[in-house]
C-alpha atoms as a PDB file:
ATOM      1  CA  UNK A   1      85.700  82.202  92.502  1.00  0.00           C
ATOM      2  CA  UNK A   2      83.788  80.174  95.107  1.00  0.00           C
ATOM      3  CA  UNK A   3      82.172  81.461  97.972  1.00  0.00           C
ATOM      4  CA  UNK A   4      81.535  85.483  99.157  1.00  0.00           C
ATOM      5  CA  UNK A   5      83.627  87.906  97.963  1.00  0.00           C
ATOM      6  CA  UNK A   6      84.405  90.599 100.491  1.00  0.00           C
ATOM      7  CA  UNK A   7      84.860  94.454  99.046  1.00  0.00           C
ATOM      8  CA  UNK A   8      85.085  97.314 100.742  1.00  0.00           C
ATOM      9  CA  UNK A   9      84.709 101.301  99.221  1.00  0.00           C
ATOM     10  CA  UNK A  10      87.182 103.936  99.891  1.00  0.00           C
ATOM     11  CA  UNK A  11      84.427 107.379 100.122  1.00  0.00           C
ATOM     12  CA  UNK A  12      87.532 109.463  99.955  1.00  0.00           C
ATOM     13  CA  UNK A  13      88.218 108.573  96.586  1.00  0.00           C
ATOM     14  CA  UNK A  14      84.207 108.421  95.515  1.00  0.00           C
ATOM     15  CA  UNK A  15      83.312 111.292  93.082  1.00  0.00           C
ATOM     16  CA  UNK A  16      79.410 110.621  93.173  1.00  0.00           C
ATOM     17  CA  UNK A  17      79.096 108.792  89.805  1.00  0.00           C
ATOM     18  CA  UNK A  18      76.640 106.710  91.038  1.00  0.00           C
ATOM     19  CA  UNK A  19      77.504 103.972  88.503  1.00  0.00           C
ATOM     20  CA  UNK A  20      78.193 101.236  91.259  1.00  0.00           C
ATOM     21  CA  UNK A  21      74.438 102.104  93.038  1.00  0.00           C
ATOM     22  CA  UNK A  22      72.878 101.619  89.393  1.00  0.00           C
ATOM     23  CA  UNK A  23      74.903  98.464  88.490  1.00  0.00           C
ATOM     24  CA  UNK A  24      74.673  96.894  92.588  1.00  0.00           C
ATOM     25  CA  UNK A  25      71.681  98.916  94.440  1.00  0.00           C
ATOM     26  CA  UNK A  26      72.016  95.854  97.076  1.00  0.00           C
ATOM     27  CA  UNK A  27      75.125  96.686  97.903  1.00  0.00           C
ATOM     28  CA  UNK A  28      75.392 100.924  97.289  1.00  0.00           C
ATOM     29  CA  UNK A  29      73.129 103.794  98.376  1.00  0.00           C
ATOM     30  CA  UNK A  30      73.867 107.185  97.745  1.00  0.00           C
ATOM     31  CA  UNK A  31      73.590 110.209  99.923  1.00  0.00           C
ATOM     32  CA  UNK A  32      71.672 113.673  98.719  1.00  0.00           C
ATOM     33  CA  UNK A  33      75.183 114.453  96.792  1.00  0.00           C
ATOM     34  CA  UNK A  34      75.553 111.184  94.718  1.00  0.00           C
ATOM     35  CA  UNK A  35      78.104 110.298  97.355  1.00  0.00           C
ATOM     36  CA  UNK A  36      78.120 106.460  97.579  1.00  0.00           C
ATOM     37  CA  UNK A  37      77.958 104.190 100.624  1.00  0.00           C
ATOM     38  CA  UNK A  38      78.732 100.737 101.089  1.00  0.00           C
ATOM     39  CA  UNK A  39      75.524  98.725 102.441  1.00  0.00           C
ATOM     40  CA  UNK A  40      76.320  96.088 105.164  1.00  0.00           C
ATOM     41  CA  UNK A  41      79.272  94.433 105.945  1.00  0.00           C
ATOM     42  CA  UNK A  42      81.105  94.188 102.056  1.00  0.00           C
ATOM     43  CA  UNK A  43      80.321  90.157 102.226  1.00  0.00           C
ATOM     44  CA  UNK A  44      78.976  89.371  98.505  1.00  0.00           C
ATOM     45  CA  UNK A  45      77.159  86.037  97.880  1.00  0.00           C
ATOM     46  CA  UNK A  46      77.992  83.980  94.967  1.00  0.00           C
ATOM     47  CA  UNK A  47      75.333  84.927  93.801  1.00  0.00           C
ATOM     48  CA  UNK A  48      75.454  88.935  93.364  1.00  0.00           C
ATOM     49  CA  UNK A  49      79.119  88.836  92.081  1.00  0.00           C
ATOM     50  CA  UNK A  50      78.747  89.465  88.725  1.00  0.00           C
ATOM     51  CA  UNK A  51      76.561  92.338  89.988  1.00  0.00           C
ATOM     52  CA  UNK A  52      79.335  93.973  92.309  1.00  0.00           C
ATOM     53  CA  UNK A  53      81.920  93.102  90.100  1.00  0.00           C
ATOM     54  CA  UNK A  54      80.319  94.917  87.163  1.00  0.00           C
ATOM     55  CA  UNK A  55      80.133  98.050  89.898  1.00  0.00           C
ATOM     56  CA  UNK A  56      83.708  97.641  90.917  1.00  0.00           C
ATOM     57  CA  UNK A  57      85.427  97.112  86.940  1.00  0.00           C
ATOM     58  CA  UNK A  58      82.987 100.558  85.991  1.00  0.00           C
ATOM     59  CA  UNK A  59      84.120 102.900  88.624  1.00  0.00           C
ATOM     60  CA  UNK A  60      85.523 105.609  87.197  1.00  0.00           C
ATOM     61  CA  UNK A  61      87.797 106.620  89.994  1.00  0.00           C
ATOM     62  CA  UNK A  62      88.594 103.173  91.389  1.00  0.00           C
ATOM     63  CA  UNK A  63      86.679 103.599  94.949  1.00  0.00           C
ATOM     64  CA  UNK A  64      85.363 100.075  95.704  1.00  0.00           C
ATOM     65  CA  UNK A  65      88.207  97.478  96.522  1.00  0.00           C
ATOM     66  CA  UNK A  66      88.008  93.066  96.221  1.00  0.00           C
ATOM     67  CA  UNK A  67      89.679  92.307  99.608  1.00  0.00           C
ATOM     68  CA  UNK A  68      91.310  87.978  98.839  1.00  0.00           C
ATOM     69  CA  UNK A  69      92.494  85.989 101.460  1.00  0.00           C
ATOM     70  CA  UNK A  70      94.958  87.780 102.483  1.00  0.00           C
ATOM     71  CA  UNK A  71      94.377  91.542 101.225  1.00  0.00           C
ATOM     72  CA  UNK A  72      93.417  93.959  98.805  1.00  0.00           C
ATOM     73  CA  UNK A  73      93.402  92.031  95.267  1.00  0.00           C
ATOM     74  CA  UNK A  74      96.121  93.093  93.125  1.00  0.00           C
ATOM     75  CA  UNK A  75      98.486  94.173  95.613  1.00  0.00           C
ATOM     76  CA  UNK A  76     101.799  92.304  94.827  1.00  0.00           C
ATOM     77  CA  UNK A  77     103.523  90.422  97.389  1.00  0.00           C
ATOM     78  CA  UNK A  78     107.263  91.337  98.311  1.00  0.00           C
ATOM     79  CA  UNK A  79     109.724  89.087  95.915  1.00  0.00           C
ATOM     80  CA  UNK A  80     111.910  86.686  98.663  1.00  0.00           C
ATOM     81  CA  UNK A  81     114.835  88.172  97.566  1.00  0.00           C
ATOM     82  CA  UNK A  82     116.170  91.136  94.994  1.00  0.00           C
ATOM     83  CA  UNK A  83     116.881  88.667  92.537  1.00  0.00           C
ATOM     84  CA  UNK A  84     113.452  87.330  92.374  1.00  0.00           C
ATOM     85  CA  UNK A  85     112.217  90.905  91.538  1.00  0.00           C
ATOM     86  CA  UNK A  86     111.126  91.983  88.048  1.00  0.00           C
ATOM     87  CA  UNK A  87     111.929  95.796  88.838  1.00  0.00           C
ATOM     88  CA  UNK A  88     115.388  97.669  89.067  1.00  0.00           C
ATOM     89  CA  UNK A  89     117.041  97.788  92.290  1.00  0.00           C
ATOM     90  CA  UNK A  90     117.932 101.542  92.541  1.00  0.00           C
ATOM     91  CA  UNK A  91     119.348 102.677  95.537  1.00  0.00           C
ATOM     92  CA  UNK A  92     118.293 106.091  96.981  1.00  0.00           C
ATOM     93  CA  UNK A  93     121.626 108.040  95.144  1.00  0.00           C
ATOM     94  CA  UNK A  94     120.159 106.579  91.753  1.00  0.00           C
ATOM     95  CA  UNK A  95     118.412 109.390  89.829  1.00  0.00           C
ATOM     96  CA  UNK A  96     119.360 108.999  86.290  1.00  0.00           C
ATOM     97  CA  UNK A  97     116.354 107.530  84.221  1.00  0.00           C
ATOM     98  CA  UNK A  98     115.994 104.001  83.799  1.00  0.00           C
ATOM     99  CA  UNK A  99     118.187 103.079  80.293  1.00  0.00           C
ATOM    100  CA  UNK A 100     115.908 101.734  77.558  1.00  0.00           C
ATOM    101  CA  UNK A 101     112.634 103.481  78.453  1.00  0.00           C
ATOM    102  CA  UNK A 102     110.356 104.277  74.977  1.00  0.00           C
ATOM    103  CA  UNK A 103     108.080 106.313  74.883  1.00  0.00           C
END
């Protein structure tokens, strides 16, 4: 990845681990609960990713977000058209279980 990463931390889903403030203390402080905050702006140097990205892969409830180019990071773009689309096109009268599923 070249240049800053941007991420940003959702404190509604925070549970006040506190893993991302030991892994990235530049970047997280926590309150008098264990409560994390995001220091500054959520711009990460080159530098500091492996740092923040060490925080972001260990939380356990998935609080702190990579923001790309153009969003979140792993959100998946809408296919151009249905038949581009790996998933079933079920149409709201479609309840029956998808055929094939193992458990």
């Amino acid at each position: 990845m070249n240049g800053p990463m941007k991420i940003r931390l959702d404190r509604t889903l925070c549970d006040g681990f506190g893993i991302c403030a030991k892994h990235a203390p530049g970047y997280f402080s926590l309150d008098d609960w264990g409560y994390a905050s995001l220091t500054g702006d959520g711009t990460v140097p080159e530098v500091d990713h492996d740092a923040v990205m060490r925080a972001l892969l260990d939380c356990p409830v998935h609080a702190i977000i990579e923001y790309g180019e153009h969003g979140p990071l792993g959100a998946r773009s809408p296919a151009i058209n249905a038949e581009d689309s790996s998933e079933p096109n079920l149409g709201a009268g479609d309840s029956q279980a998808i055929s094939g599923f193992v458990r």
